[in-house]
Protein backbone atom coordinates (compact mmCIF):
# COMPACT_ATOMS: atom_id res chain seq x y z
CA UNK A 1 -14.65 36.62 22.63
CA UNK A 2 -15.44 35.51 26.50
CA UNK A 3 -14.27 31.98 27.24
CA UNK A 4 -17.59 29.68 28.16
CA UNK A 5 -17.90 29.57 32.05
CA UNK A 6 -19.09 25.96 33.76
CA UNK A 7 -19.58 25.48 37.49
CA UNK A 8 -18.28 22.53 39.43
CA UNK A 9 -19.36 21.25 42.21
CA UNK A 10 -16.82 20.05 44.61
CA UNK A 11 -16.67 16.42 45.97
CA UNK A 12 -13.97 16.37 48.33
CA UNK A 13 -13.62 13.34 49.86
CA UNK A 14 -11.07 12.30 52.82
CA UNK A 15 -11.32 10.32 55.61
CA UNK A 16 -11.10 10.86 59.17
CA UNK A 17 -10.35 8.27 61.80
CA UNK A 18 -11.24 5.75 59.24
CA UNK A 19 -14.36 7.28 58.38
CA UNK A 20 -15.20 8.95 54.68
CA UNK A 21 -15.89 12.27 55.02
CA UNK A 22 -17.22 15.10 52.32
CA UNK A 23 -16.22 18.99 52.27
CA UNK A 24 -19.18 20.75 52.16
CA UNK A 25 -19.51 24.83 52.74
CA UNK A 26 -22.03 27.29 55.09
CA UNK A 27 -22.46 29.33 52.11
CA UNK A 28 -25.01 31.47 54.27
CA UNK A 29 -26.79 30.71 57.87
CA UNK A 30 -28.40 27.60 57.41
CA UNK A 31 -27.37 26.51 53.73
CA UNK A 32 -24.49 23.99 53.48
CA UNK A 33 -23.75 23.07 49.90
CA UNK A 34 -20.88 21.37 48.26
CA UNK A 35 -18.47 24.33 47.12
CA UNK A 36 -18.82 25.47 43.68
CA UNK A 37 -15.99 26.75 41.29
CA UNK A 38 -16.53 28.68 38.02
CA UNK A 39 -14.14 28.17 35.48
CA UNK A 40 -13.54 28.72 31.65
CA UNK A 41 -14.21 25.36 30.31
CA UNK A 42 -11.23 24.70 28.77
CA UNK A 43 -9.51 25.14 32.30
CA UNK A 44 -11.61 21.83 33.21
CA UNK A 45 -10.18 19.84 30.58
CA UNK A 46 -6.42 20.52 31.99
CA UNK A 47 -5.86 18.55 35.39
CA UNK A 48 -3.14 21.08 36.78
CA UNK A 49 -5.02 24.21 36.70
CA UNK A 50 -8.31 22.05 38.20
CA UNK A 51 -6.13 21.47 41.28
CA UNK A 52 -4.45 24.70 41.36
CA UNK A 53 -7.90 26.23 41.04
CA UNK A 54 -9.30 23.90 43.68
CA UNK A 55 -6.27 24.61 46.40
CA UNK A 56 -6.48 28.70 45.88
CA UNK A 57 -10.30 28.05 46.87
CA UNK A 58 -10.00 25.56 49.34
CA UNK A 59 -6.10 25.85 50.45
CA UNK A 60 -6.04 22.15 50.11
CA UNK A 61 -4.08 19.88 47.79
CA UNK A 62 -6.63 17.18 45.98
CA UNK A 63 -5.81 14.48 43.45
CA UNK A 64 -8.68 14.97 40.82
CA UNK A 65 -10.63 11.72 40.04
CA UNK A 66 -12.90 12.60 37.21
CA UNK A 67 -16.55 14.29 36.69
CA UNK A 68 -20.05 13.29 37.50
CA UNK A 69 -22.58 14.37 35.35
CA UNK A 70 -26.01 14.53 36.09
CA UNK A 71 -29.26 13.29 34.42
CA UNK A 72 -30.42 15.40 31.91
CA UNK A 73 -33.86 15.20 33.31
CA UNK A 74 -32.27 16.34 36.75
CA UNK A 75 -29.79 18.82 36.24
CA UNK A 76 -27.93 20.30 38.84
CA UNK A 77 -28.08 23.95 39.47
CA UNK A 78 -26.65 26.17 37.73
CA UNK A 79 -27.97 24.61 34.13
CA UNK A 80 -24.75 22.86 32.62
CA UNK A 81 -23.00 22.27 36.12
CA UNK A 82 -21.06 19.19 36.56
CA UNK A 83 -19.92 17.40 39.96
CA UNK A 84 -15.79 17.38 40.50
CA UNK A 85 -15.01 14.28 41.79
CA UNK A 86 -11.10 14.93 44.15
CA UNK A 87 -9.94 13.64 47.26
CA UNK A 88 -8.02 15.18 49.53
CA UNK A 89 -4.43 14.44 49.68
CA UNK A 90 -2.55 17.61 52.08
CA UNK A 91 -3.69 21.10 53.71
CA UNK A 92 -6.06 22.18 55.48
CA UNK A 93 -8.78 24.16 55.14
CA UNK A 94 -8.50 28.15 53.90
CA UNK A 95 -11.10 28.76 52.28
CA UNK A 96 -11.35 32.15 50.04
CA UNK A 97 -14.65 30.93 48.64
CA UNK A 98 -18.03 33.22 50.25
CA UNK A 99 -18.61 31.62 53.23
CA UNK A 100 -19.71 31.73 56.49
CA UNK A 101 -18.48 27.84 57.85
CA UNK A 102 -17.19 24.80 56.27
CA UNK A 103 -17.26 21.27 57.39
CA UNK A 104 -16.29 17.28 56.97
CA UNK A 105 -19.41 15.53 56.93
CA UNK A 106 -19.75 12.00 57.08
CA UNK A 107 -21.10 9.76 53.79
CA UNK A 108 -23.96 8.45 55.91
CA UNK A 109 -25.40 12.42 56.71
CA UNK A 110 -24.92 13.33 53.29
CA UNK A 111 -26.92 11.21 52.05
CA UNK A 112 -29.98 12.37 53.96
CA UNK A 113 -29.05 16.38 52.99
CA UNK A 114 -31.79 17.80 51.03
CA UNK A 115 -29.41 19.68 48.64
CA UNK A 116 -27.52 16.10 47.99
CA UNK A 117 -28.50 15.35 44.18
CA UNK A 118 -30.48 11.74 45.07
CA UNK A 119 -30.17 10.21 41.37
CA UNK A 120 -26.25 10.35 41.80
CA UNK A 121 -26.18 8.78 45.43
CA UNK A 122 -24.91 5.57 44.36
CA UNK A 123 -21.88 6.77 41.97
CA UNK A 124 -21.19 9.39 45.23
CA UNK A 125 -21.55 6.37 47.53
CA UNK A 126 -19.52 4.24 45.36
CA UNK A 127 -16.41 7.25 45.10
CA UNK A 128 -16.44 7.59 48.97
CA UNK A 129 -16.59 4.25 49.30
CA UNK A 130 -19.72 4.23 52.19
């Protein structure tokens, strides 16, 4: 019997000449999104094979700090997802994810993207420390 799949949604957080920066993808012209991992669910209960699964997507080593759940009256898309909370600790970017671009974007303009879930600003604020 097939393993239950969840998606995560990546939070990758660093910071870049002092400022706190998020990881977000160009999943196709014009639609940046944080990236988004499927994995059996019990691979998110085991901290090892979240990072290894995180650096074979993202080629970059990240020290996982827990998972953000949404609302139940908002839920993030897929139905079920949950928000990966990491920040970045070596690499860089190599992304094998579908993509067309990738970037660092600052706290302040991702908090005025329209795909940014707005009833989890503060705890997002709060983990990136804006």
């Amino acid at each position: 019997m097939a393993s239950a799949q969840t998606v995560l949604h990546l939070f990758l957080v660093n910071s870049i000449a002092g400022v706190p920066v998020v990881f977000l993808l160009e999943t196709e012209p014009g639609v940046v999104e944080f990236p988004r991992l499927e994995l059996a669910r019990e691979e998110t209960e085991n901290e090892e094979e979240l990072r290894r699964r995180v650096r074979e997507a993202t080629g970059m080593e990240v020290e996982i700090s827990g998972f953000l759940d949404p609302p139940p009256e908002v839920p993030l898309e897929p139905r079920g997802s949950r928000i990966l909370l990491a920040r970045h600790v070596a690499g860089a970017p190599r992304i094998t994810l579908p993509h067309v671009g990738w970037e660092w974007t600052s706290g302040r303009e991702l908090m005025r993207m329209p795909f940014a879930p707005k009833v989890m600003m503060d705890e997002l604020r709060s983990f990136m420390n804006v």
